[in-house]
Protein backbone atom coordinates (compact mmCIF):
# COMPACT_ATOMS: atom_id res chain seq x y z
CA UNK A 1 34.09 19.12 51.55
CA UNK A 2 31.84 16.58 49.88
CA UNK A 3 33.36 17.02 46.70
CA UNK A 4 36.46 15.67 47.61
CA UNK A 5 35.86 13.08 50.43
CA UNK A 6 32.98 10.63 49.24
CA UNK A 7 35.20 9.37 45.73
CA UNK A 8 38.04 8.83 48.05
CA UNK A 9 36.29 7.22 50.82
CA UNK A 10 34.50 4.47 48.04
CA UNK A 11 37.79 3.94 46.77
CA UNK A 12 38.82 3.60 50.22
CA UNK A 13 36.40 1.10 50.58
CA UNK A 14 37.42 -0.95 47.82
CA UNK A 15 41.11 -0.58 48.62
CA UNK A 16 40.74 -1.77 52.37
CA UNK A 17 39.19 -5.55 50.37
CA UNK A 18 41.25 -8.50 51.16
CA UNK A 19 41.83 -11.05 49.26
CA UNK A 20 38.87 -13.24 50.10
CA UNK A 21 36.58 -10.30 49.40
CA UNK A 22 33.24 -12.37 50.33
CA UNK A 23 34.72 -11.98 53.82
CA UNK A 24 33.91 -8.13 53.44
CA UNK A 25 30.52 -6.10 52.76
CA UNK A 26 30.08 -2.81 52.04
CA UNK A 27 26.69 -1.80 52.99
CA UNK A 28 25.27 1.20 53.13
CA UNK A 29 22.19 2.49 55.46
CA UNK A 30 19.96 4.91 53.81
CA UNK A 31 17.06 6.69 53.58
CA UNK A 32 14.74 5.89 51.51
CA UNK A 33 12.69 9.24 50.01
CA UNK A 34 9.20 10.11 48.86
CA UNK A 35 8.08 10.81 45.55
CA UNK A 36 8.58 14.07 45.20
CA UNK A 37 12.12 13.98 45.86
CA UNK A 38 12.47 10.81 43.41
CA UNK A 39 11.08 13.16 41.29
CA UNK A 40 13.26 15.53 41.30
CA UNK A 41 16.03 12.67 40.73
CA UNK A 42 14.03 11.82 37.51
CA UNK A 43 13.90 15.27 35.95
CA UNK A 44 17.81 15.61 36.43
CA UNK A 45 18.23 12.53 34.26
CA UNK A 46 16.21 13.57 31.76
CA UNK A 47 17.69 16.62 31.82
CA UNK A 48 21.18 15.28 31.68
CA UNK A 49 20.18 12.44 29.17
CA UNK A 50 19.29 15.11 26.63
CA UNK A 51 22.94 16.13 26.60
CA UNK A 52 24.25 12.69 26.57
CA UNK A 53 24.96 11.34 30.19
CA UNK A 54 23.34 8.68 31.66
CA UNK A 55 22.78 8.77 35.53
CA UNK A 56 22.61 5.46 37.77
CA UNK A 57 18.70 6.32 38.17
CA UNK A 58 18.50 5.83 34.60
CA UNK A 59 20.49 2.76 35.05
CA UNK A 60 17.96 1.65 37.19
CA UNK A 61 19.71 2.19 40.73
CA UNK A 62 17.16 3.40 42.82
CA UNK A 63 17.90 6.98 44.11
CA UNK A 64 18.82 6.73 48.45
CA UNK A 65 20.58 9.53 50.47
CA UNK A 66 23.21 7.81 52.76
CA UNK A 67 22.89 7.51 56.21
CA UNK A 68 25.76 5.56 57.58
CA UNK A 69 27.69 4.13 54.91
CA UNK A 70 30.78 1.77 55.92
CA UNK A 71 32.03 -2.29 55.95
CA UNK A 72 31.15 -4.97 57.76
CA UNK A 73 32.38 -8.28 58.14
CA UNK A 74 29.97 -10.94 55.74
CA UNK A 75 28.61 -12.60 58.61
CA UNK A 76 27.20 -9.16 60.64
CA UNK A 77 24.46 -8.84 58.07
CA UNK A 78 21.76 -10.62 59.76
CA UNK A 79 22.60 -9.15 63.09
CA UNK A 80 22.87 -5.42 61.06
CA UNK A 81 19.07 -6.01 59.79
CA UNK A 82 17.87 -6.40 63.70
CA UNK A 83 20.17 -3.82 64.47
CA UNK A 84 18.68 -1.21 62.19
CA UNK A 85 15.11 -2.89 62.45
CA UNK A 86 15.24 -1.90 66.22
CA UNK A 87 16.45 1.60 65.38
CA UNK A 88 14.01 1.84 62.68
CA UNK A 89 10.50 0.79 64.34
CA UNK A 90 8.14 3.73 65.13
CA UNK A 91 10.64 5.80 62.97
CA UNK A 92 8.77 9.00 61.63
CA UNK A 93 8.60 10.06 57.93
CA UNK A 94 10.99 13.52 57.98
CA UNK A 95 11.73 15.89 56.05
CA UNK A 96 13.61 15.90 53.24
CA UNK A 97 14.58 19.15 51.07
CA UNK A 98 16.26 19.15 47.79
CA UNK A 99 18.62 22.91 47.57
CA UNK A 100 20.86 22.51 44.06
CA UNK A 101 23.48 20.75 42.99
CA UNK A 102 27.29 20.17 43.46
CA UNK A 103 29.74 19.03 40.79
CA UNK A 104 33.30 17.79 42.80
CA UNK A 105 36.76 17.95 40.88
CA UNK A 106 36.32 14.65 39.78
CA UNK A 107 33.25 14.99 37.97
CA UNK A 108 30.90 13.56 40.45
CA UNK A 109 27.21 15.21 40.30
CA UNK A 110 24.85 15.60 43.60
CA UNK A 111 21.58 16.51 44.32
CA UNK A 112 22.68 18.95 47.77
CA UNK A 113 20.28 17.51 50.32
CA UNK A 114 19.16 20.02 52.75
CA UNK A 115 21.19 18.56 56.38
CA UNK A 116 17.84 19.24 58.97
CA UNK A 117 17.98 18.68 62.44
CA UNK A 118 15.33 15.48 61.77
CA UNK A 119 17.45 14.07 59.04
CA UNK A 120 20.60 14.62 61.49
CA UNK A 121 19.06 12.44 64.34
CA UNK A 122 17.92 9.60 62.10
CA UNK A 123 21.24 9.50 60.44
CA UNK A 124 23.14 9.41 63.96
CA UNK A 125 20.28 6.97 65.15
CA UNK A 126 21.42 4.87 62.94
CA UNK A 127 25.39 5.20 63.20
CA UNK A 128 24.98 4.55 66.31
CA UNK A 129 22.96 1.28 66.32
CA UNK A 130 25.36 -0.08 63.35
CA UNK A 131 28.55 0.75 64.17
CA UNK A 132 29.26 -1.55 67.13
CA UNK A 133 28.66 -4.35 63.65
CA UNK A 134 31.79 -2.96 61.40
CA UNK A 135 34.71 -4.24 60.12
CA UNK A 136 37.34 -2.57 62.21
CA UNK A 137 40.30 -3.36 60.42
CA UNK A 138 39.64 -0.73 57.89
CA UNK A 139 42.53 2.44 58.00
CA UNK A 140 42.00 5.85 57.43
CA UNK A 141 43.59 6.53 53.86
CA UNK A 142 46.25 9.15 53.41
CA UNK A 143 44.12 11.48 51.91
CA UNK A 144 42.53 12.36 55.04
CA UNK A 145 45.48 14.52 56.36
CA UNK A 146 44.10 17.14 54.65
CA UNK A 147 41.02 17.06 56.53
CA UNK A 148 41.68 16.80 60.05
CA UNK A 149 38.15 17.40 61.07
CA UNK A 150 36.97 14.78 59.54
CA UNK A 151 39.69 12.09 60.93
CA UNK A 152 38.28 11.27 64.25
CA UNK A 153 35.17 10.78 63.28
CA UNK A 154 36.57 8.10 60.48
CA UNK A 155 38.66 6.57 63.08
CA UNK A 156 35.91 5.84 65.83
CA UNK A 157 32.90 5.05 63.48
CA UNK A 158 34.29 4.26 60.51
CA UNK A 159 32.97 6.84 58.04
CA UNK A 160 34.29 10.15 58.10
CA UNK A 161 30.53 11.87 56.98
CA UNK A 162 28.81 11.11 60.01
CA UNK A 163 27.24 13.46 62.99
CA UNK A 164 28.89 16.66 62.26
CA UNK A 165 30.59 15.85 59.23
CA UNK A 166 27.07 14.28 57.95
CA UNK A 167 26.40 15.82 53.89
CA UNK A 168 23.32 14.31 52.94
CA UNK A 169 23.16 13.95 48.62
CA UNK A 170 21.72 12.07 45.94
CA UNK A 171 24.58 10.82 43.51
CA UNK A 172 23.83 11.35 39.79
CA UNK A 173 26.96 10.90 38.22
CA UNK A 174 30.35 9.79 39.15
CA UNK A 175 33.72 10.33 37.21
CA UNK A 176 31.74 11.92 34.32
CA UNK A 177 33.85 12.66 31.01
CA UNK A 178 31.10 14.48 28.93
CA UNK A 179 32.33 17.78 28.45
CA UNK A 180 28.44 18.89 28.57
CA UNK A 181 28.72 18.76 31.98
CA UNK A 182 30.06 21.76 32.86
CA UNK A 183 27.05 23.39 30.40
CA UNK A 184 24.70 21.23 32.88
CA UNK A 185 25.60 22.36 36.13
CA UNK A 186 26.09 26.30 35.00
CA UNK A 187 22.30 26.26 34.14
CA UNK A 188 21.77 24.42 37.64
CA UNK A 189 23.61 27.36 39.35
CA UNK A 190 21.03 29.60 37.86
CA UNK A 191 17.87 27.71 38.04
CA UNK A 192 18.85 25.10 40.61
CA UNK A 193 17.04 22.15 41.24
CA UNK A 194 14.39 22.03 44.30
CA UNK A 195 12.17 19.78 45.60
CA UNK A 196 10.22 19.33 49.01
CA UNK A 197 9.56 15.46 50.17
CA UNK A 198 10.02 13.10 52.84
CA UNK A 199 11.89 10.02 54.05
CA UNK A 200 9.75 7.31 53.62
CA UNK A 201 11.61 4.63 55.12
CA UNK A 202 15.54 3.49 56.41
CA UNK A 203 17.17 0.78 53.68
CA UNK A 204 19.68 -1.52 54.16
CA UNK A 205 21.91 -2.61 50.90
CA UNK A 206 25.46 -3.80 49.08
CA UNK A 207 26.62 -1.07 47.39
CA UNK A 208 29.36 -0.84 44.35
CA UNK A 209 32.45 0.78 43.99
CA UNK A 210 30.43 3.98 43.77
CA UNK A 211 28.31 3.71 46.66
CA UNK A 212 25.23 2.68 44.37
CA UNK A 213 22.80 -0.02 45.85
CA UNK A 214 22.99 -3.45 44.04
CA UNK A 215 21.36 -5.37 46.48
CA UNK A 216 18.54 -4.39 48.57
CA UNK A 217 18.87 -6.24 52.16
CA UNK A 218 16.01 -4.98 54.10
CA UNK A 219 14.24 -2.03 54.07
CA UNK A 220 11.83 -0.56 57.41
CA UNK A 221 8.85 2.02 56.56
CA UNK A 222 8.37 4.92 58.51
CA UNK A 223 4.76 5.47 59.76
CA UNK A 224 4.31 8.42 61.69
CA UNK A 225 4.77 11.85 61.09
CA UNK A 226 7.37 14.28 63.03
């Protein structure tokens, strides 16, 4: 389902602007993982800079996997920050399990995080302490007629990948035209990619038109253990 509904949600996203876009934020919550699992990140790259593509890590966009990614109106920020701050404090470092990768139709390219009970209840944690904050004149895009499942959950929180529809990833690539791709992910269906870590922390940041973080906001370590 991933492969089709996070391009169209970000273009979504960008779509729903008005004209005064300053008025508008799209910010996404994340977690923030351990070294290991940016590891893992930074072989892929390597790998997939060796047949020509360049990923955002290697762009220097630091690797995150989404927790509650939506848009809020330019002046919710500060009150977002304590929002997430509170949700955040005495937050425990979980797991987190890298299990392959997924290429969509469009040419997108994930790391498939593993979805664990732990990483479910800090990502619905945090929907839930954010979402009271977001812009609420966003409308659910046409494309999401063809999944109905997902349509309530875009309507009431406005994200369709959240609670049960949650698919945790790490983006690699998006709209990738290198025909080496397809090479790429049929060795990664053979040999796939996995890595054991931990989430380290919750972020907040302004993402781009491809849900990559340009601006960090604020970012909350976690210090216990679960």
């Amino acid at each position: 389902m991933l492969r089709y509904v996070l391009p169209a949600l970000l273009a979504t996203f960008g779509a729903a602007l008005p004209a005064r876009a300053e008025d508008r934020l799209s910010i996404d919550i994340y977690a923030i993982p351990s070294r290991p699992v940016v590891d893992a990140v930074a072989k892929a790259s390597r790998d997939l800079a060796g047949r020509g593509m360049t990923t955002f890590y290697a762009k220097g966009q630091a690797p995150h996997v989404t927790l509650y990614l939506t848009q809020y109106p330019a002046d919710a920020a500060p009150r977002l920050k304590a929002a997430v701050a509170a949700a955040a404090k005495g937050c425990k470092a979980v797991p987190l399990t890298i299990n392959g990768t997924e290429r969509t139709a469009s040419n997108w390219l994930f790391l498939h995080v593993e979805r664990s009970p732990e990483l479910q209840r800090l990502a619905d944690l945090v929907t839930l302490a954010a979402e009271p904050l977001r812009d609420r004149t966003v409308t659910p895009p046409g494309w999401m007629s063809a999944y109905p499942a997902k349509l309530p959950a875009f309507e009431r929180y406005g994200s369709p990948n959240v609670f049960m529809q949650f698919e945790p990833h790490l983006t690699l690539l998006a709209n990738e035209n290198n025909p080496a791709l397809a090479a790429f992910t049929a060795d990664m269906a053979r040999t796939p990619p996995a890595a054991h870590g931990e989430v380290e922390g919750i972020g907040i940041g302004l993402v781009d038109g491809d849900g990559q973080l340009v601006k960090t906001l604020a970012e909350f370590r976690c210090t216990g253990r679960s």
